[in-house]
C-alpha atoms as a PDB file:
ATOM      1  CA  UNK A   1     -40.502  17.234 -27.580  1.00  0.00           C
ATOM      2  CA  UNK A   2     -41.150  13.586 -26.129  1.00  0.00           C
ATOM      3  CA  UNK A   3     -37.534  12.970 -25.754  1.00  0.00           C
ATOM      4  CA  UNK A   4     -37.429  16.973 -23.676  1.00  0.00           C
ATOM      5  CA  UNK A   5     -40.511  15.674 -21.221  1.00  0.00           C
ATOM      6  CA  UNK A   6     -38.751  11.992 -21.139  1.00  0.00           C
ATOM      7  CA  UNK A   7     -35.442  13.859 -20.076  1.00  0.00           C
ATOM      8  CA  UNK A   8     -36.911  16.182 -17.202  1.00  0.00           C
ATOM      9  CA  UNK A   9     -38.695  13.214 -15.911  1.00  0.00           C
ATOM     10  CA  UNK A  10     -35.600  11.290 -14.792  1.00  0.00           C
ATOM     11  CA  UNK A  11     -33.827  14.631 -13.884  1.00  0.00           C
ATOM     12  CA  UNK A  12     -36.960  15.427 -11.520  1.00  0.00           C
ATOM     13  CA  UNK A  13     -37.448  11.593 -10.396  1.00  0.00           C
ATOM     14  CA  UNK A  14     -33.603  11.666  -9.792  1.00  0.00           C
ATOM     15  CA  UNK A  15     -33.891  15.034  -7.450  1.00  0.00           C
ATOM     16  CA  UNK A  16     -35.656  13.648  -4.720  1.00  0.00           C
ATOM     17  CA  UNK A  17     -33.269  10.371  -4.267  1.00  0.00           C
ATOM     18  CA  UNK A  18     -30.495  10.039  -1.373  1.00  0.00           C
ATOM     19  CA  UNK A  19     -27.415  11.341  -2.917  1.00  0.00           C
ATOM     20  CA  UNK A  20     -24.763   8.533  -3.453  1.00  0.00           C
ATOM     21  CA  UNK A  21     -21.570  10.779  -4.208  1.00  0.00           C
ATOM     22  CA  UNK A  22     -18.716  11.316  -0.810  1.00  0.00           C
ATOM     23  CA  UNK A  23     -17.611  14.803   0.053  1.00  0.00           C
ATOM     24  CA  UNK A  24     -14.652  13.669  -0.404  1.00  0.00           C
ATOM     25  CA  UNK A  25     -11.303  15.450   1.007  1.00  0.00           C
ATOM     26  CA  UNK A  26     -13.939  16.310   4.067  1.00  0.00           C
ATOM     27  CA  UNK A  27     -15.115  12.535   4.662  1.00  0.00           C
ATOM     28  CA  UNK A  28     -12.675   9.317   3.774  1.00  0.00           C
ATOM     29  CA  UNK A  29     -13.663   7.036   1.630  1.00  0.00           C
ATOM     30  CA  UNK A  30     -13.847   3.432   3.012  1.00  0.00           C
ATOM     31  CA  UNK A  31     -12.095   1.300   0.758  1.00  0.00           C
ATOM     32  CA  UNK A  32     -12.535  -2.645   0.513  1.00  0.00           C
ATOM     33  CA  UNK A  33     -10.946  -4.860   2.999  1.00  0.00           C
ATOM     34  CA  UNK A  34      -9.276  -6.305   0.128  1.00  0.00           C
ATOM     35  CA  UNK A  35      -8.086  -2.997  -1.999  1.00  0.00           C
ATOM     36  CA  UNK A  36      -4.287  -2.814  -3.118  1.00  0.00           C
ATOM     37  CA  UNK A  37      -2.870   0.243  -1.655  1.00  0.00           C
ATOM     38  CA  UNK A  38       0.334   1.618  -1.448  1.00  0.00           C
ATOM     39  CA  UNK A  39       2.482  -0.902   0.717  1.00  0.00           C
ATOM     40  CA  UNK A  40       3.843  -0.893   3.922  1.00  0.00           C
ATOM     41  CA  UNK A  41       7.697  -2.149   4.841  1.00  0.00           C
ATOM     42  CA  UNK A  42       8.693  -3.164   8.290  1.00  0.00           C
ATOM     43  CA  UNK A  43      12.766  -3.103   8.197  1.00  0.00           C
ATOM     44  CA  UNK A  44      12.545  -5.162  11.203  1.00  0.00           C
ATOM     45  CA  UNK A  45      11.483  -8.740   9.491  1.00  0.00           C
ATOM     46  CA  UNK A  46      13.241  -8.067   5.710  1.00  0.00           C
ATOM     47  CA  UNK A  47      15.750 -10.863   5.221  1.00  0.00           C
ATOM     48  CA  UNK A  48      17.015  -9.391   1.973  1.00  0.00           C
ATOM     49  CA  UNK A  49      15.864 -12.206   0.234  1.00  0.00           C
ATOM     50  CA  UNK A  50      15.362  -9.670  -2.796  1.00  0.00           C
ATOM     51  CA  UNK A  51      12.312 -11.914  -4.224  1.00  0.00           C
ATOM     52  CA  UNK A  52       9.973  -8.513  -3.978  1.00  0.00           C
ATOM     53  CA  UNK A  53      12.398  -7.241  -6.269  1.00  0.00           C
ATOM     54  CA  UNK A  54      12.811  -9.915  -8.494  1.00  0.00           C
ATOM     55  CA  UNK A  55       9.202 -10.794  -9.342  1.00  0.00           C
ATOM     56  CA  UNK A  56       8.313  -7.438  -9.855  1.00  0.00           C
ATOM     57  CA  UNK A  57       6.415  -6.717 -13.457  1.00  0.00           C
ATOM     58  CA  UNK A  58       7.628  -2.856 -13.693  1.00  0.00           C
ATOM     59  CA  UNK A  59      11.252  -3.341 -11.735  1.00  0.00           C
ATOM     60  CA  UNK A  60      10.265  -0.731  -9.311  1.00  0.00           C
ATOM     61  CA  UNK A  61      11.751  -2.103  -6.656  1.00  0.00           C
ATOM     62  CA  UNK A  62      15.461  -1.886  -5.558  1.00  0.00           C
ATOM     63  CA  UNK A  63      17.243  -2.846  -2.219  1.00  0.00           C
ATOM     64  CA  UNK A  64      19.991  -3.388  -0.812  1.00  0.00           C
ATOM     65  CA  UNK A  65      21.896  -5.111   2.237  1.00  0.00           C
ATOM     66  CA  UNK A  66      24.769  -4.995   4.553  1.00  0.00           C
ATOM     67  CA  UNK A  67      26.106  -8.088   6.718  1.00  0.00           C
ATOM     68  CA  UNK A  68      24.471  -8.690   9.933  1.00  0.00           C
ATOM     69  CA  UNK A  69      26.557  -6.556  12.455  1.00  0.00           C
ATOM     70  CA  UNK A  70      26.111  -8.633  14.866  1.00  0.00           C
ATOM     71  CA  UNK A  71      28.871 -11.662  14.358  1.00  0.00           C
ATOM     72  CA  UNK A  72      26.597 -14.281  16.109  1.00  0.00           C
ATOM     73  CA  UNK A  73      24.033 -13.634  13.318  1.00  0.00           C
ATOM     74  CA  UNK A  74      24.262 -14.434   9.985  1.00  0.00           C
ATOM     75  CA  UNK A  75      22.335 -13.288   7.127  1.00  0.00           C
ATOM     76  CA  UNK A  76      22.190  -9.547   6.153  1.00  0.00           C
ATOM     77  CA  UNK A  77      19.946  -6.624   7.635  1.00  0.00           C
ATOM     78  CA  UNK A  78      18.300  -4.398   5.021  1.00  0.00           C
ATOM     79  CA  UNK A  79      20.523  -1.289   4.357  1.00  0.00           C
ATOM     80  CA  UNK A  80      17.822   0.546   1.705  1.00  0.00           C
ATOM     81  CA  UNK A  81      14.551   0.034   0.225  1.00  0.00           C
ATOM     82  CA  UNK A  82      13.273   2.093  -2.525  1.00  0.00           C
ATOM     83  CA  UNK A  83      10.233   2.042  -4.896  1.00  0.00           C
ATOM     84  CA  UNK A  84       9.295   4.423  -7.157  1.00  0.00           C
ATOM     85  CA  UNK A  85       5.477   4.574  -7.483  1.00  0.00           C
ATOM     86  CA  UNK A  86       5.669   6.372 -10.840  1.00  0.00           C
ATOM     87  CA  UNK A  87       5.537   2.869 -12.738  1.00  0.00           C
ATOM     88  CA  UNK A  88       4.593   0.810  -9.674  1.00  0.00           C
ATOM     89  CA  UNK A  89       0.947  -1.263 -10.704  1.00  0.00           C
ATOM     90  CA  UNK A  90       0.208  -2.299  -7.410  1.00  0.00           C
ATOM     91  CA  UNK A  91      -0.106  -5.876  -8.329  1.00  0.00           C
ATOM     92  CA  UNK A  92       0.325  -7.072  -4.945  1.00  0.00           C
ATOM     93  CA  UNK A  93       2.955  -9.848  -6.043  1.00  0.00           C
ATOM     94  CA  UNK A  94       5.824  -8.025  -3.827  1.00  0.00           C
ATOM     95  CA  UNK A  95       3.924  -9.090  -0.844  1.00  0.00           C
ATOM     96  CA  UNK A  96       2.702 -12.325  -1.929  1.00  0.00           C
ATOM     97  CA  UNK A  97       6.312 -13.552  -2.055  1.00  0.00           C
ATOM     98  CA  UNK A  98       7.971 -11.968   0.763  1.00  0.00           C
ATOM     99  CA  UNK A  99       8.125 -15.091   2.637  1.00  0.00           C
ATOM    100  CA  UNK A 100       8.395 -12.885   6.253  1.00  0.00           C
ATOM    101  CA  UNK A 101       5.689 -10.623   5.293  1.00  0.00           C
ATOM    102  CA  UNK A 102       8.322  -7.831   5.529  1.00  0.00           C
ATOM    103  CA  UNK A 103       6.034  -5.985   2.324  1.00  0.00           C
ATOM    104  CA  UNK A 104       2.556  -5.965   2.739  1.00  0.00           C
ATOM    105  CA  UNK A 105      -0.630  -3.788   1.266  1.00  0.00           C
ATOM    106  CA  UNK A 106      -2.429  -0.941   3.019  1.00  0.00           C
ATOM    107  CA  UNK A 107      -5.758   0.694   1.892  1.00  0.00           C
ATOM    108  CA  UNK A 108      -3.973   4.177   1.406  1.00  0.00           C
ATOM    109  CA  UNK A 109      -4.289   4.970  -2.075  1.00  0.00           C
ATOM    110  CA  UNK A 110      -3.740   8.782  -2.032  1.00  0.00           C
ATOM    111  CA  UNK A 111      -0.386   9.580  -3.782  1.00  0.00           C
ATOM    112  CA  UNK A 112      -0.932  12.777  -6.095  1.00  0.00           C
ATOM    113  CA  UNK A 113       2.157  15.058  -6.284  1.00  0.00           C
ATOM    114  CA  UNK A 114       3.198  17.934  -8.055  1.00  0.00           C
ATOM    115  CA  UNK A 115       5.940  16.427  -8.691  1.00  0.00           C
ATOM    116  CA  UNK A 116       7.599  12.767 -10.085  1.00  0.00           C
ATOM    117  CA  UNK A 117      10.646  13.219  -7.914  1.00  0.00           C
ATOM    118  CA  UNK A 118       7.937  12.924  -5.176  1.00  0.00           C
ATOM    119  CA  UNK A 119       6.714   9.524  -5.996  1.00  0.00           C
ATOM    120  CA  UNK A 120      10.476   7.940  -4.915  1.00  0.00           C
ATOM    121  CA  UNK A 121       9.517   6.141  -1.776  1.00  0.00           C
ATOM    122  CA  UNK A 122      12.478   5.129   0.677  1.00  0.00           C
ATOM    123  CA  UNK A 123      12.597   2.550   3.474  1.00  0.00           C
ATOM    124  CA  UNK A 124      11.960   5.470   6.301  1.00  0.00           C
ATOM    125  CA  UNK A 125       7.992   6.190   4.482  1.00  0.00           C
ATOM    126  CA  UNK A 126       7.378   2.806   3.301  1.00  0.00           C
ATOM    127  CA  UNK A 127       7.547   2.012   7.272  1.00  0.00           C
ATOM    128  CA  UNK A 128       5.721   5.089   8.879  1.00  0.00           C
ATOM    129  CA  UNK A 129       2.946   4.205   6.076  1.00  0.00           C
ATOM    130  CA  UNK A 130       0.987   1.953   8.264  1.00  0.00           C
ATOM    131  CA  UNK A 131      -2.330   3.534   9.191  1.00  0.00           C
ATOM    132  CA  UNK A 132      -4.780   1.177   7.384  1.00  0.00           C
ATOM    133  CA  UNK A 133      -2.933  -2.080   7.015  1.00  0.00           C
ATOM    134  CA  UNK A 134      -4.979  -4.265   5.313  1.00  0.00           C
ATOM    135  CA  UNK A 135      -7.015  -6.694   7.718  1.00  0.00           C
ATOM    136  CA  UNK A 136      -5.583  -9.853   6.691  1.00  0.00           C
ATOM    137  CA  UNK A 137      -2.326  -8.366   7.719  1.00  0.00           C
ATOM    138  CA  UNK A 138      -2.724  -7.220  10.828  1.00  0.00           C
ATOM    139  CA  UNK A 139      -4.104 -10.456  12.153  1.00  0.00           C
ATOM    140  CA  UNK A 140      -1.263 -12.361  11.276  1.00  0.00           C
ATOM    141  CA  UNK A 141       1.397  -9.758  12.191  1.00  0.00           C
ATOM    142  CA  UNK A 142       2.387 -10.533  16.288  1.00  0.00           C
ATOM    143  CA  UNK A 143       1.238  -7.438  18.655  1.00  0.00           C
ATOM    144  CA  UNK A 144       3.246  -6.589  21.434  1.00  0.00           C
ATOM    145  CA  UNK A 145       0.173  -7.179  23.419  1.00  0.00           C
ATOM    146  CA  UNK A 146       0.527 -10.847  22.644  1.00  0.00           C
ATOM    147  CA  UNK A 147       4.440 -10.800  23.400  1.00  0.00           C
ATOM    148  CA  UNK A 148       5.403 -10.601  19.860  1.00  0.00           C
ATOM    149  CA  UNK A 149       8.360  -9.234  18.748  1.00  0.00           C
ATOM    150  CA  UNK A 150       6.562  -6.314  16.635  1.00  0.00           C
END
């Protein structure tokens, strides 16, 4: 009976408080400045180095290149980019080596499908996924306010 009263003590205590739970599909959650989300791919500065794809833990990543069409260039320009997010860990090491910052993390962490065929990510989403770059990434990537080639 002492453990009952103990019980409907906390319960009651508990009932009054400020509730600390999100409503949340109605209201976002704010996630920390430095959460690993899903990543974001700007075509644009990929080199094809392929180091994203060779330090990767789970081998999610695959991409491809083409030769620069442009015979005054040299290098290649990025032809695909695929990862499949079904065994991607979100380790964050794509985007520590990508020495242009082509890869880099968002705070989007919202991914659930129906279906696994879903999870395939190609170049075309990886780039429109950009609406809560990480912080640290959108101060070093160049605006076109500044005159940066963005």
């Amino acid at each position: 009976m002492k453990g009952l009263v103990k019980g409907l003590g906390v319960t009651f205590k508990n009932l009054a408080q400020k509730k600390v739970t999100y409503a949340y599909p109605d209201e976002p959650l704010e996630m920390p400045d430095r959460f690993r989300g899903i990543q974001h791919f700007d075509p644009e500065k990929c080199i094809v180095c392929n180091q994203c794809a060779r330090i990767c833990p789970t081998q999610c990543i695959s991409l491809t290149g083409k030769p620069n069409p442009d015979p005054e260039k040299k290098g290649k320009v990025i032809d695909t980019y695929d990862i499949n997010f079904e065994i991607c860990i979100l380790c964050d090491l794509c985007t520590e080596v990508c020495p242009t910052e082509a890869i880099v993390m968002t705070n989007n962490f919202e991914l659930s499908t129906y279906s696994r065929d879903e999870l395939f990510k190609n170049m075309e989403w990886l780039n429109s996924n950009n609406t809560n770059v990480r912080k640290e990434n959108s101060l070093n990537a160049p605006s076109k306010a500044k005159g940066g080639a963005n």
